[in-house]
PDB file of N, CA and C in Angstrom:
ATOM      1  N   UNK A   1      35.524 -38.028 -19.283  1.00  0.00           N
ATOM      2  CA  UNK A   1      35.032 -37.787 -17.950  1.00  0.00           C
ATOM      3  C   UNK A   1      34.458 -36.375 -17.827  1.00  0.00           C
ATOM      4  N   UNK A   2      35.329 -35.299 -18.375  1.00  0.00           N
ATOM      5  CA  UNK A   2      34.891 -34.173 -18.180  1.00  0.00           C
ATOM      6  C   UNK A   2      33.296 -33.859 -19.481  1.00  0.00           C
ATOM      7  N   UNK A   3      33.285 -34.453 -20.274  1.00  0.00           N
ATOM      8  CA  UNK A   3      32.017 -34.274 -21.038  1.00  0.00           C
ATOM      9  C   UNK A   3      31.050 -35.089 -20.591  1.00  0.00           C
ATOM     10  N   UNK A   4      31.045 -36.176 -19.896  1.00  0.00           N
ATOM     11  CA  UNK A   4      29.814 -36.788 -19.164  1.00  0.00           C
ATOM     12  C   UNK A   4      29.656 -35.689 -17.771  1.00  0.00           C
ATOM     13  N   UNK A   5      30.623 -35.449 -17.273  1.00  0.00           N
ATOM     14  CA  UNK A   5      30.128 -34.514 -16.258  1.00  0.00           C
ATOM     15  C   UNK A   5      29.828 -33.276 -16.671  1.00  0.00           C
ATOM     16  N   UNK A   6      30.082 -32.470 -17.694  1.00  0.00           N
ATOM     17  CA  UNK A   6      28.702 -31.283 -18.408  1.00  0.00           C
ATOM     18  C   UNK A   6      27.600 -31.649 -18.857  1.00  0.00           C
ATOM     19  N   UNK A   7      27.557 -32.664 -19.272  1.00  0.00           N
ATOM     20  CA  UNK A   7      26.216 -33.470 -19.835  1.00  0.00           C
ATOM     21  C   UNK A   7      24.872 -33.829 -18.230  1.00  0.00           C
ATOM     22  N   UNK A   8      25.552 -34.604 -17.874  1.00  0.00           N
ATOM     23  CA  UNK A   8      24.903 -34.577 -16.628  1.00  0.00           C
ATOM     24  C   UNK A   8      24.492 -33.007 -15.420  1.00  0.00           C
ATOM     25  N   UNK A   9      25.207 -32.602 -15.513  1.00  0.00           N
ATOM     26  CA  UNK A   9      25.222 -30.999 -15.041  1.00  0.00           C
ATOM     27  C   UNK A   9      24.192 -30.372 -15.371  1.00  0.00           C
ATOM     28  N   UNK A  10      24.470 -30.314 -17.516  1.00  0.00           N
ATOM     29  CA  UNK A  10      23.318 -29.697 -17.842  1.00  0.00           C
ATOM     30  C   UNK A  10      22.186 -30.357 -18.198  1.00  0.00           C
ATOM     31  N   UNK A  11      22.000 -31.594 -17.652  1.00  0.00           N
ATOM     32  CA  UNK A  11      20.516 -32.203 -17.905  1.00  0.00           C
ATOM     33  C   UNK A  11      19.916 -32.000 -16.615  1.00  0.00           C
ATOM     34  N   UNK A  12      20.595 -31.752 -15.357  1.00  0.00           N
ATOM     35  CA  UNK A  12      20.333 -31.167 -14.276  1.00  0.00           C
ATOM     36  C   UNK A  12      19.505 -29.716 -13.857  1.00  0.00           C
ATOM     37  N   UNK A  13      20.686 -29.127 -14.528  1.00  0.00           N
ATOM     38  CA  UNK A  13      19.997 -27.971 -14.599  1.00  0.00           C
ATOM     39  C   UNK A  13      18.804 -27.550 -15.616  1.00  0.00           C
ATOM     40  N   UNK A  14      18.960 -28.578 -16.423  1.00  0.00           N
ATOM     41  CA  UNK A  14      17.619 -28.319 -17.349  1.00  0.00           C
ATOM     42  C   UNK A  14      16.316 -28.692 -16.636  1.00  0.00           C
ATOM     43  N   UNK A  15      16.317 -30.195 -16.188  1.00  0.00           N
ATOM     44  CA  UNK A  15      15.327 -30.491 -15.202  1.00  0.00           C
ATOM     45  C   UNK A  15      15.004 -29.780 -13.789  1.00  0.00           C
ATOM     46  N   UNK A  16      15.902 -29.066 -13.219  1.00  0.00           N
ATOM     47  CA  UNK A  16      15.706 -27.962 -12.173  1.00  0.00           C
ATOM     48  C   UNK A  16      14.495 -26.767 -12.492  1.00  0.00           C
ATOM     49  N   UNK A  17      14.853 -26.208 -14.085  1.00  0.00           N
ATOM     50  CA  UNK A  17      14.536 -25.538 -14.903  1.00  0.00           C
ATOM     51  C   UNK A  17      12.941 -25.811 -15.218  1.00  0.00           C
ATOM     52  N   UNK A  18      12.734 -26.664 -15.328  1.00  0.00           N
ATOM     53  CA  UNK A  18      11.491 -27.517 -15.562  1.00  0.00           C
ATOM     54  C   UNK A  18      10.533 -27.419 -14.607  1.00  0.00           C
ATOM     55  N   UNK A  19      11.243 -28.173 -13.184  1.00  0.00           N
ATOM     56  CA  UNK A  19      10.880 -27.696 -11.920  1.00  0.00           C
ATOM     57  C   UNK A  19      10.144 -26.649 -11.778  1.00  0.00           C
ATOM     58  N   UNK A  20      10.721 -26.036 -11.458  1.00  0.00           N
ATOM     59  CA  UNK A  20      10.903 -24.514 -11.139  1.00  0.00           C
ATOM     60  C   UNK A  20       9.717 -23.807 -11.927  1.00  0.00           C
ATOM     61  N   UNK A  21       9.678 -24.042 -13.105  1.00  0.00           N
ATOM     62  CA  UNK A  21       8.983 -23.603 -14.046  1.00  0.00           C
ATOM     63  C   UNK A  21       7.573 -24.177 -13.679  1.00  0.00           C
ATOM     64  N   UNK A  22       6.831 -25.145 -13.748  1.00  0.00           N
ATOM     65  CA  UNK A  22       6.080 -25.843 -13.484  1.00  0.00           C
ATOM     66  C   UNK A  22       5.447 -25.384 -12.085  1.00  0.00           C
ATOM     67  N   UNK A  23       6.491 -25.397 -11.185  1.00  0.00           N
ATOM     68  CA  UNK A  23       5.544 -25.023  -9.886  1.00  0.00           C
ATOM     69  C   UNK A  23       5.407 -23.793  -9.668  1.00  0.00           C
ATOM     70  N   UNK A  24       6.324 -22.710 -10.540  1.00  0.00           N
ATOM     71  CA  UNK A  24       5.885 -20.938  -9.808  1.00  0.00           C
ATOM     72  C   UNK A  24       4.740 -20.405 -11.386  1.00  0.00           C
ATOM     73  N   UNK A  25       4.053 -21.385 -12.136  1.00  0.00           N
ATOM     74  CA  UNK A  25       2.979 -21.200 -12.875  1.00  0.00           C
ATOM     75  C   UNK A  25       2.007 -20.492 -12.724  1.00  0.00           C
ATOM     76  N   UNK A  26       1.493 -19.263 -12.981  1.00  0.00           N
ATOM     77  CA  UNK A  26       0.536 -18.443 -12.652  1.00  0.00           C
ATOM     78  C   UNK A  26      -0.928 -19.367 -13.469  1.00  0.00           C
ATOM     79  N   UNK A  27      -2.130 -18.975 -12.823  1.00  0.00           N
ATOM     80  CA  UNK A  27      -3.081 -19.343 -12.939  1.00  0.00           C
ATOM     81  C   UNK A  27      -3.613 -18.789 -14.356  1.00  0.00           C
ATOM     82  N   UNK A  28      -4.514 -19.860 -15.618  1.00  0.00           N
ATOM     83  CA  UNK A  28      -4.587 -19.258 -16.367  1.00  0.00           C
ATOM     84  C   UNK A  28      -5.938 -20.148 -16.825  1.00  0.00           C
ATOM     85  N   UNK A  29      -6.445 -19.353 -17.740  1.00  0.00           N
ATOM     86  CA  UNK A  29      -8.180 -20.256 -18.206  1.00  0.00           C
ATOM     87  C   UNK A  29      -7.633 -21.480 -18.603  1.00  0.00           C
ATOM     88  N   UNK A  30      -8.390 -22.772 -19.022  1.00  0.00           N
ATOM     89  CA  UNK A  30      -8.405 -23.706 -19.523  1.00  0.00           C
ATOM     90  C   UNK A  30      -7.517 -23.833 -20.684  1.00  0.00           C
ATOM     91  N   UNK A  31      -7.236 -24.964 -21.047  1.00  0.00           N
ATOM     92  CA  UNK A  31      -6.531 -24.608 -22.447  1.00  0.00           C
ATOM     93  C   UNK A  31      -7.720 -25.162 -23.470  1.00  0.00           C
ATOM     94  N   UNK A  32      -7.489 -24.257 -24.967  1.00  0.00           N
ATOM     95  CA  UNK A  32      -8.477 -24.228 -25.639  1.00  0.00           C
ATOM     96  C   UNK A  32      -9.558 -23.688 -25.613  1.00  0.00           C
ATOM     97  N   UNK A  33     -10.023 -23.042 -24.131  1.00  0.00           N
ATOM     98  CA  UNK A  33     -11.043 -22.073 -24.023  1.00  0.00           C
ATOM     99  C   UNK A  33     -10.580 -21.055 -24.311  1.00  0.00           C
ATOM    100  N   UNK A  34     -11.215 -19.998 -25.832  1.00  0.00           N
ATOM    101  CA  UNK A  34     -10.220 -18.849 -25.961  1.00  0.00           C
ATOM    102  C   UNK A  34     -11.676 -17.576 -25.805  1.00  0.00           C
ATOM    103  N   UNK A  35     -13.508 -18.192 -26.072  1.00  0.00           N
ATOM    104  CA  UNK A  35     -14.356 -17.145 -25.950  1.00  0.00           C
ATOM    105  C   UNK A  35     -15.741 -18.260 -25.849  1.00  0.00           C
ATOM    106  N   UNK A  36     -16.439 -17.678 -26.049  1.00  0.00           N
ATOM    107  CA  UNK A  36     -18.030 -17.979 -25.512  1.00  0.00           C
ATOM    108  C   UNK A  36     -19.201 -17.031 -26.185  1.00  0.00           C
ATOM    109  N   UNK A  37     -19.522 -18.372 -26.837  1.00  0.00           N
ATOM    110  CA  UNK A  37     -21.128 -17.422 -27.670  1.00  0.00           C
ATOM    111  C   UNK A  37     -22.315 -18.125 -27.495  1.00  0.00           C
ATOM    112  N   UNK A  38     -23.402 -17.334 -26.994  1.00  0.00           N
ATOM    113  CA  UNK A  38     -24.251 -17.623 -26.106  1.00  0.00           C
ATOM    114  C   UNK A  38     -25.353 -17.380 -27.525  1.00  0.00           C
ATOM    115  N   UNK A  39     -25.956 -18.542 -27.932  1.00  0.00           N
ATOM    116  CA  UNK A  39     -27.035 -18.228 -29.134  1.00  0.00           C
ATOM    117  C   UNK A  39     -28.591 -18.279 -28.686  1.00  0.00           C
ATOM    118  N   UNK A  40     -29.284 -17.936 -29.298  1.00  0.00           N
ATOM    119  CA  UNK A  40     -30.447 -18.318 -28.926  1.00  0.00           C
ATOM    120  C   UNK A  40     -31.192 -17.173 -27.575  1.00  0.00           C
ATOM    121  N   UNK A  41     -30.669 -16.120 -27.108  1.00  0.00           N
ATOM    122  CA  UNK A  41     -30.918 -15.248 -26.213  1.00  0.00           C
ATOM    123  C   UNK A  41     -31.854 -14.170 -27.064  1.00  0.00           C
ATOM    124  N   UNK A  42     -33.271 -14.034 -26.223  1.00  0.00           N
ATOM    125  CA  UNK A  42     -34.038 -13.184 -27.434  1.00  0.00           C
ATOM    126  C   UNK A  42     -33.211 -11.892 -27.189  1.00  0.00           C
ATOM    127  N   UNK A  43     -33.694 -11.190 -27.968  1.00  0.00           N
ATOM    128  CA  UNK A  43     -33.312  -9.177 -27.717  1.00  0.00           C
ATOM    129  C   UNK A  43     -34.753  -8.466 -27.225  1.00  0.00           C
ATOM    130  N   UNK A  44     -34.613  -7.927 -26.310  1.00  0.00           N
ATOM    131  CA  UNK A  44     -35.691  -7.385 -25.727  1.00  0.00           C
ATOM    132  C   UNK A  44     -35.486  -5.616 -25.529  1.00  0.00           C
ATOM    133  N   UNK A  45     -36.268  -5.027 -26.363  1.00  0.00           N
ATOM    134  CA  UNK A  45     -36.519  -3.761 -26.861  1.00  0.00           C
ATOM    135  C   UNK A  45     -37.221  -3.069 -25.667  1.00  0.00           C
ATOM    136  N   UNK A  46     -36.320  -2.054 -24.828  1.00  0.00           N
ATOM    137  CA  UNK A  46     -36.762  -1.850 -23.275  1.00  0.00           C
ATOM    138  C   UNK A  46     -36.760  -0.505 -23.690  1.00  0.00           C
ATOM    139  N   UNK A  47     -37.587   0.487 -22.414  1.00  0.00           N
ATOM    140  CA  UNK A  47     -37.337   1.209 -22.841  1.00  0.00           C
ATOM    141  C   UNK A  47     -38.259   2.237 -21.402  1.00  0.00           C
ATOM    142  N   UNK A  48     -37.672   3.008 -21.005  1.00  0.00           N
ATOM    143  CA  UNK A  48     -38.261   3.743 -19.439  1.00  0.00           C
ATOM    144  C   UNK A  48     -39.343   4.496 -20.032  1.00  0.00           C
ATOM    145  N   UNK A  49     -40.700   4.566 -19.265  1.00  0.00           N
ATOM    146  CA  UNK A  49     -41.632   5.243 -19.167  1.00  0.00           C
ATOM    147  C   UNK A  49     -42.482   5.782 -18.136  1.00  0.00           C
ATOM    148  N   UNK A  50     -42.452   6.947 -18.302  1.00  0.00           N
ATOM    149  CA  UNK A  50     -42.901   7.846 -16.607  1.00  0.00           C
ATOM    150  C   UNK A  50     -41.923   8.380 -16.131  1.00  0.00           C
ATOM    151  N   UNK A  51     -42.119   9.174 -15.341  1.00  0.00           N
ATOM    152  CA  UNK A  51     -41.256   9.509 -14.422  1.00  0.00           C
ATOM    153  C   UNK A  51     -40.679   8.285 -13.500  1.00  0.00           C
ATOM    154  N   UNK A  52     -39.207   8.631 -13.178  1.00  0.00           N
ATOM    155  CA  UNK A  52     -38.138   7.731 -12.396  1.00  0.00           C
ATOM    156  C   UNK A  52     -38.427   8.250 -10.824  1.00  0.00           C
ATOM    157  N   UNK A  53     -38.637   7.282  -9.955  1.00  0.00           N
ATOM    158  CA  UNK A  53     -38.089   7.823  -8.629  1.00  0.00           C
ATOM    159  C   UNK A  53     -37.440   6.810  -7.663  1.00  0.00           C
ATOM    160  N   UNK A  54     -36.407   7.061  -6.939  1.00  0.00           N
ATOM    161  CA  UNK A  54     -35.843   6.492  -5.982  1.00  0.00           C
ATOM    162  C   UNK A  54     -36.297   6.268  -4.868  1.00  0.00           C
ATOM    163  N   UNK A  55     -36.184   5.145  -3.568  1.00  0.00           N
ATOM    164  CA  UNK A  55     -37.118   5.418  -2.700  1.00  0.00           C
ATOM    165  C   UNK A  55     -36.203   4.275  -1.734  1.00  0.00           C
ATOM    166  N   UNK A  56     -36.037   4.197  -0.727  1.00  0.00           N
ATOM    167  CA  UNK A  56     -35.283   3.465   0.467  1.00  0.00           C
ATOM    168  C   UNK A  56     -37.156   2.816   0.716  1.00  0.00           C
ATOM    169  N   UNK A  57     -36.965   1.419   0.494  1.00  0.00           N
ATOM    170  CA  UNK A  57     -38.084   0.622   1.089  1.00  0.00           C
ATOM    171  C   UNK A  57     -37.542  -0.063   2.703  1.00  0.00           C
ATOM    172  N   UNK A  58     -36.436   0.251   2.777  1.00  0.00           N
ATOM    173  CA  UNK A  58     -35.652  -0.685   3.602  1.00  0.00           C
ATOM    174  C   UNK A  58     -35.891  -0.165   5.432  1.00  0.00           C
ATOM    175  N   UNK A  59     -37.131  -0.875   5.488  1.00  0.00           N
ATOM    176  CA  UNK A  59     -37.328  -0.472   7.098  1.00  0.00           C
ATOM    177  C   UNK A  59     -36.182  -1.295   8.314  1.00  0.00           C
ATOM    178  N   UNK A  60     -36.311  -0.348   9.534  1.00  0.00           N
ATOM    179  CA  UNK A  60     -35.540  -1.299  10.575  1.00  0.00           C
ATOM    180  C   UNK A  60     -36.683  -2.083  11.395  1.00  0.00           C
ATOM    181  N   UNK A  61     -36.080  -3.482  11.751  1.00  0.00           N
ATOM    182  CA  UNK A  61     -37.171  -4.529  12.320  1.00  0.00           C
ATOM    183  C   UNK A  61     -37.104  -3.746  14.020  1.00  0.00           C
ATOM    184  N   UNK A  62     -36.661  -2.823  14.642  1.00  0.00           N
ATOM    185  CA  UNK A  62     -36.791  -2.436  15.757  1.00  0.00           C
ATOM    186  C   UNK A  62     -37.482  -1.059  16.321  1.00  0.00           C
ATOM    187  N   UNK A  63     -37.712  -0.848  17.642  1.00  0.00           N
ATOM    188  CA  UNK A  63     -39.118   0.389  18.242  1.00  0.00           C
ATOM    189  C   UNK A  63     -38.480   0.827  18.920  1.00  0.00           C
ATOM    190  N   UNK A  64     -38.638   2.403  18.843  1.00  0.00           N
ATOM    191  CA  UNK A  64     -37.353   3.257  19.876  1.00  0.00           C
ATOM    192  C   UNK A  64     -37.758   2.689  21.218  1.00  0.00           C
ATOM    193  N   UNK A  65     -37.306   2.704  22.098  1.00  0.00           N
ATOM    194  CA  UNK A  65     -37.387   2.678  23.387  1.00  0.00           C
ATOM    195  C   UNK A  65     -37.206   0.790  23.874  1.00  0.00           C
ATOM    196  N   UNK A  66     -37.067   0.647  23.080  1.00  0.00           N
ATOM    197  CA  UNK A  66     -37.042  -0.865  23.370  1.00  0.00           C
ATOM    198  C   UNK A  66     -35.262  -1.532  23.407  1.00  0.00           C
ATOM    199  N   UNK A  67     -35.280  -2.512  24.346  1.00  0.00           N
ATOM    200  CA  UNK A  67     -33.534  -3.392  24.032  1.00  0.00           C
ATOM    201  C   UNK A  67     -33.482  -4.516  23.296  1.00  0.00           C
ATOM    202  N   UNK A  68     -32.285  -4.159  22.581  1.00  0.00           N
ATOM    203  CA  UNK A  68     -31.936  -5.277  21.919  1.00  0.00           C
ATOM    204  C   UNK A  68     -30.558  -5.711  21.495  1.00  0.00           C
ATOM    205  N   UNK A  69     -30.132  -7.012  21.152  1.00  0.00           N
ATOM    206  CA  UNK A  69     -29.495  -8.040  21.600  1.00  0.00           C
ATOM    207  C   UNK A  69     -28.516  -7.653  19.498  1.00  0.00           C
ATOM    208  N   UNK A  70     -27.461  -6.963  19.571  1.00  0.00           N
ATOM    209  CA  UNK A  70     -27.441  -6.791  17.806  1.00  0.00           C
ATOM    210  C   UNK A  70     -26.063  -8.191  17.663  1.00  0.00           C
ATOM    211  N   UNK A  71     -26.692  -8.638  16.670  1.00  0.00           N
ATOM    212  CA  UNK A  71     -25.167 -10.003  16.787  1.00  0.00           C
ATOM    213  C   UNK A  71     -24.664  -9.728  15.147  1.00  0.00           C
ATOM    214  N   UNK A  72     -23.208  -9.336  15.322  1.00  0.00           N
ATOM    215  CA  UNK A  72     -22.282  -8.750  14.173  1.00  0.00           C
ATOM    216  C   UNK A  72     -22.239 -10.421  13.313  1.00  0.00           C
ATOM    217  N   UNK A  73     -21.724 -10.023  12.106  1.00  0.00           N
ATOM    218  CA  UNK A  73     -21.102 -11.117  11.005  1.00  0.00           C
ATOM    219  C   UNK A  73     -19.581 -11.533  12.125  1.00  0.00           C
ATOM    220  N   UNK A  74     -18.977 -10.849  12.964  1.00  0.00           N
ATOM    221  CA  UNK A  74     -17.529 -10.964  13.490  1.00  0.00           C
ATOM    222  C   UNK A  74     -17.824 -11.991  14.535  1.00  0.00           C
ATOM    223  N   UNK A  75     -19.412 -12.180  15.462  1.00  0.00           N
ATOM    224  CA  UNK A  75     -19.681 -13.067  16.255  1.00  0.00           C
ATOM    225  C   UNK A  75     -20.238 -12.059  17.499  1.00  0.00           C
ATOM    226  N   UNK A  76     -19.545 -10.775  17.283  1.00  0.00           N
ATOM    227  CA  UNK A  76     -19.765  -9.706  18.209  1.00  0.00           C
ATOM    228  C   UNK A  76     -21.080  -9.362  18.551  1.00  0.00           C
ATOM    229  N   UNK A  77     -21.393  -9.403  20.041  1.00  0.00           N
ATOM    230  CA  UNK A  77     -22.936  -9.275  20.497  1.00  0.00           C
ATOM    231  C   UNK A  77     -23.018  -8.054  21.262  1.00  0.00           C
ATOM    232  N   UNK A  78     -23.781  -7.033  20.851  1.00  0.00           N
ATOM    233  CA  UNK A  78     -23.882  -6.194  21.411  1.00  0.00           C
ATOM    234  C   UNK A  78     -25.436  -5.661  21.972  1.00  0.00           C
ATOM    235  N   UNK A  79     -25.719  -5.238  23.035  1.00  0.00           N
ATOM    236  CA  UNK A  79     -26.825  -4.863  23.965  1.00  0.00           C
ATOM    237  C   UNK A  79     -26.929  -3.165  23.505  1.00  0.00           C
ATOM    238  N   UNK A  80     -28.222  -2.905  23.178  1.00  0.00           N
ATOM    239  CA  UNK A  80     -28.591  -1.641  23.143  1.00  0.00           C
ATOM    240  C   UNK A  80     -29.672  -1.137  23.642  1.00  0.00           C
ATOM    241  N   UNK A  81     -30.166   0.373  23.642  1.00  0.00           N
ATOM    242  CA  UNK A  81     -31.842   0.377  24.255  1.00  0.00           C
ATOM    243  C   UNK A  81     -31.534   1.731  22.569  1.00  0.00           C
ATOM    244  N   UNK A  82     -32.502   0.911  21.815  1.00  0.00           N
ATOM    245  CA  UNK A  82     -32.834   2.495  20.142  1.00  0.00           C
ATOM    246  C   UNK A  82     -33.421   3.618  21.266  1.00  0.00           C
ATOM    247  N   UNK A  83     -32.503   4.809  20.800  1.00  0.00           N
ATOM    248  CA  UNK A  83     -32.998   5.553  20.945  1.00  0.00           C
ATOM    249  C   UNK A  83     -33.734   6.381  19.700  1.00  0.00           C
ATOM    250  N   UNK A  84     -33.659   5.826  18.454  1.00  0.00           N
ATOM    251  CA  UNK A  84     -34.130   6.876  17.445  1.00  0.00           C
ATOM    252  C   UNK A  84     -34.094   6.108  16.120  1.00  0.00           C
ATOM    253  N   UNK A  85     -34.760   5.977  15.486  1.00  0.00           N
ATOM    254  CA  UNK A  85     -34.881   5.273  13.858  1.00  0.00           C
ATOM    255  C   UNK A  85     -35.224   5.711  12.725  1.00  0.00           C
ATOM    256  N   UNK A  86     -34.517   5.800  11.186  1.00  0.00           N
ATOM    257  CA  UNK A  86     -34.731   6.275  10.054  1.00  0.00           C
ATOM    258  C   UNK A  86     -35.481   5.340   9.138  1.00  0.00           C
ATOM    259  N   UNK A  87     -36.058   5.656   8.273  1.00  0.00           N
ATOM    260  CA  UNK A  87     -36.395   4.815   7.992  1.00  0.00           C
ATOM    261  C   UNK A  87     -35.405   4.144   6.070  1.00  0.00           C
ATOM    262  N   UNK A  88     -34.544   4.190   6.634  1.00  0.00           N
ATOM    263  CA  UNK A  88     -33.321   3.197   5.853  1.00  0.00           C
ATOM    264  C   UNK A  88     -32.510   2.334   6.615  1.00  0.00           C
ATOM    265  N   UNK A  89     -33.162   1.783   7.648  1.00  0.00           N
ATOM    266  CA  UNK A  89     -32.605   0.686   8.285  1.00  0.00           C
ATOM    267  C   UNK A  89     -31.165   1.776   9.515  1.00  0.00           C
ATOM    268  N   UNK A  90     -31.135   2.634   9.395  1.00  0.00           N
ATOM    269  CA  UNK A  90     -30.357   2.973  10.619  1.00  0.00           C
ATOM    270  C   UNK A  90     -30.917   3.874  11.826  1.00  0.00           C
ATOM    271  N   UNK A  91     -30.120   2.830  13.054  1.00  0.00           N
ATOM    272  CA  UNK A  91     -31.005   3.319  14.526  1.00  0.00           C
ATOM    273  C   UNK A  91     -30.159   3.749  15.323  1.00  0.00           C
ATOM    274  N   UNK A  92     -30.650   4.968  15.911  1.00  0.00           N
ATOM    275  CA  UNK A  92     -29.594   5.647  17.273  1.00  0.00           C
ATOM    276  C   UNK A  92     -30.143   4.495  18.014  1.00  0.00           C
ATOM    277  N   UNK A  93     -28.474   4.292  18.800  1.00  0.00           N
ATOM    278  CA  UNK A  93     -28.608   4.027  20.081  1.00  0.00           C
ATOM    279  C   UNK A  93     -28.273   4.687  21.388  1.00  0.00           C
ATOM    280  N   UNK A  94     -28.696   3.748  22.344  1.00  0.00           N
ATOM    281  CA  UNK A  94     -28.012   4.478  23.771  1.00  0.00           C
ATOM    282  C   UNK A  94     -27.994   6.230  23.895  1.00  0.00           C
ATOM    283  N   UNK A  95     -29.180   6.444  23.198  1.00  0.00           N
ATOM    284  CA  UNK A  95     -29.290   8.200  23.489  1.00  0.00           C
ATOM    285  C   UNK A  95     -28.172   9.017  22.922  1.00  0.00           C
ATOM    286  N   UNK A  96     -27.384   8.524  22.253  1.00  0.00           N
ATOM    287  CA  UNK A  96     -25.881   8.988  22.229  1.00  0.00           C
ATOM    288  C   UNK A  96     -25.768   8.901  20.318  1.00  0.00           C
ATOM    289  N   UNK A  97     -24.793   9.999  19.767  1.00  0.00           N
ATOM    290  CA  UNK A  97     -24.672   9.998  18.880  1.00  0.00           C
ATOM    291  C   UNK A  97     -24.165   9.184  17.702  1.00  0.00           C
ATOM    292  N   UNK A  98     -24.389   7.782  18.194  1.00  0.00           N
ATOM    293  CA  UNK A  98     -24.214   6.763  17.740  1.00  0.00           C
ATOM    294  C   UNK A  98     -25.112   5.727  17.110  1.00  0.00           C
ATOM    295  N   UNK A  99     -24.816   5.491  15.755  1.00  0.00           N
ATOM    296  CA  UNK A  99     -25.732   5.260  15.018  1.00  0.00           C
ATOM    297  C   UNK A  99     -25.273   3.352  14.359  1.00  0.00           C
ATOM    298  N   UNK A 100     -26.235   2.673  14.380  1.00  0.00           N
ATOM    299  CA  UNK A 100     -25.975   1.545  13.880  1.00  0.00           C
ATOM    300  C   UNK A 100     -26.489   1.097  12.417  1.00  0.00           C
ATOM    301  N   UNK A 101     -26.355  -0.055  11.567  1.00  0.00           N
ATOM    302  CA  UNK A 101     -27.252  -0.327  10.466  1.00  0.00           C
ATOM    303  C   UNK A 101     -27.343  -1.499  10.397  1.00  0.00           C
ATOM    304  N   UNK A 102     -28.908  -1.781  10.575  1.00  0.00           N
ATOM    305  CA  UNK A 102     -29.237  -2.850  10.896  1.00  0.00           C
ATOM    306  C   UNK A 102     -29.327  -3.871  10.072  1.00  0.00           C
ATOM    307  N   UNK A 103     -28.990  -3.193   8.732  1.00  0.00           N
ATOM    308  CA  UNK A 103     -28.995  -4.331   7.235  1.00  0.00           C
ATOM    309  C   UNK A 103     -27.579  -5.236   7.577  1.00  0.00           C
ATOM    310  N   UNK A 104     -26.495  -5.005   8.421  1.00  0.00           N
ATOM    311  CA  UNK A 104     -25.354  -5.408   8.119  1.00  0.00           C
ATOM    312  C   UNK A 104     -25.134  -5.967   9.666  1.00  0.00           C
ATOM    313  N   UNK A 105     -26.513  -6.438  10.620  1.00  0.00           N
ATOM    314  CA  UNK A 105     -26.186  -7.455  11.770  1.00  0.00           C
ATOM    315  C   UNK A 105     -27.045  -8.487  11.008  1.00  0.00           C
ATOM    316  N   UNK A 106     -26.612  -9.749  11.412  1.00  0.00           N
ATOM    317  CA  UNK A 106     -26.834 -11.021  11.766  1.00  0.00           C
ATOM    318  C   UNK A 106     -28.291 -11.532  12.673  1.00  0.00           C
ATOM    319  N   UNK A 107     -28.240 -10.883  13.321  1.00  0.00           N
ATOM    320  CA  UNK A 107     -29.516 -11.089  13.851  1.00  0.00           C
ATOM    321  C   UNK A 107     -30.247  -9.786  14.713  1.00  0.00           C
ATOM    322  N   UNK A 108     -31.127  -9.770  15.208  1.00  0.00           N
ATOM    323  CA  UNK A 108     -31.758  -8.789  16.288  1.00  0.00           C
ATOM    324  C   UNK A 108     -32.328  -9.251  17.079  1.00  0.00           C
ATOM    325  N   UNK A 109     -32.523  -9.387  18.502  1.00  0.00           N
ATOM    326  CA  UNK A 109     -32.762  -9.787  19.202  1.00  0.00           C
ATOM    327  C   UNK A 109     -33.670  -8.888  20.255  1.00  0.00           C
ATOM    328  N   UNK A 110     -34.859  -8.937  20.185  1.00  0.00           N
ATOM    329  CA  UNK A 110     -35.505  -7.893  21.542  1.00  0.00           C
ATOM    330  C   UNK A 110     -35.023  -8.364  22.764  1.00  0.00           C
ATOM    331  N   UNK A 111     -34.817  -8.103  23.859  1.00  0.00           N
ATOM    332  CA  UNK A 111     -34.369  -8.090  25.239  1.00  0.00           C
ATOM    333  C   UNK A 111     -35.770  -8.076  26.043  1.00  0.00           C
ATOM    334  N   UNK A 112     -36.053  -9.112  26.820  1.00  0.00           N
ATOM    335  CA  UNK A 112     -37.194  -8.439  27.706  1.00  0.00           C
ATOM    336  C   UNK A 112     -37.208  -8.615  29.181  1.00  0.00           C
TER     337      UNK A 112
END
């Protein structure tokens, strides 16, 4: 009696073990995927010529003096009148030392 009931106990706890094991499994690549060779890619011999220069192409779609309607990625809609524009996409508003960037609203909206 007492060796069927360790037997059973510990096939218990072995399968608990199992359990346990199985479901707190950290995430891991495929099995058998151990690398990746990519053939057939030409080699292309690059190489800078001239002078380098940097340059912000990134205009704002809005005209000082005008209102507009700025709608955030958050859903957030906000009303402004530009008071002032750079030309890297950021615009004073509301006369006030507050500056927006217009690469990172959702939409623009003129007000009329």
């Amino acid at each position: 009696m007492t060796f069927r009931f360790a037997a059973i106990l510990a096939l218990s706890v072995f399968f608990a073990m199992m359990v346990a094991a199985q479901t707190t499994r950290t995430p891991a690549p495929a099995p058998g995927v151990t690398h990746v060779i990519v053939d057939g890619v030409p080699i292309a011999a690059v190489r800078q010529e001239g002078s380098w220069s940097v340059a912000s192409t990134r205009s704002s779609p809005v005209v000082t003096g005008h209102r507009y309607t700025f709608v955030w990625p958050d859903g957030e809609r906000d009303v402004h009148i530009v008071s002032g524009t750079r030309n890297d996409g950021w615009v004073q508003v509301d006369g006030a030392a507050r500056w927006l960037n217009t690469g990172m609203a959702l939409s623009i909206e003129e007000e009329r």
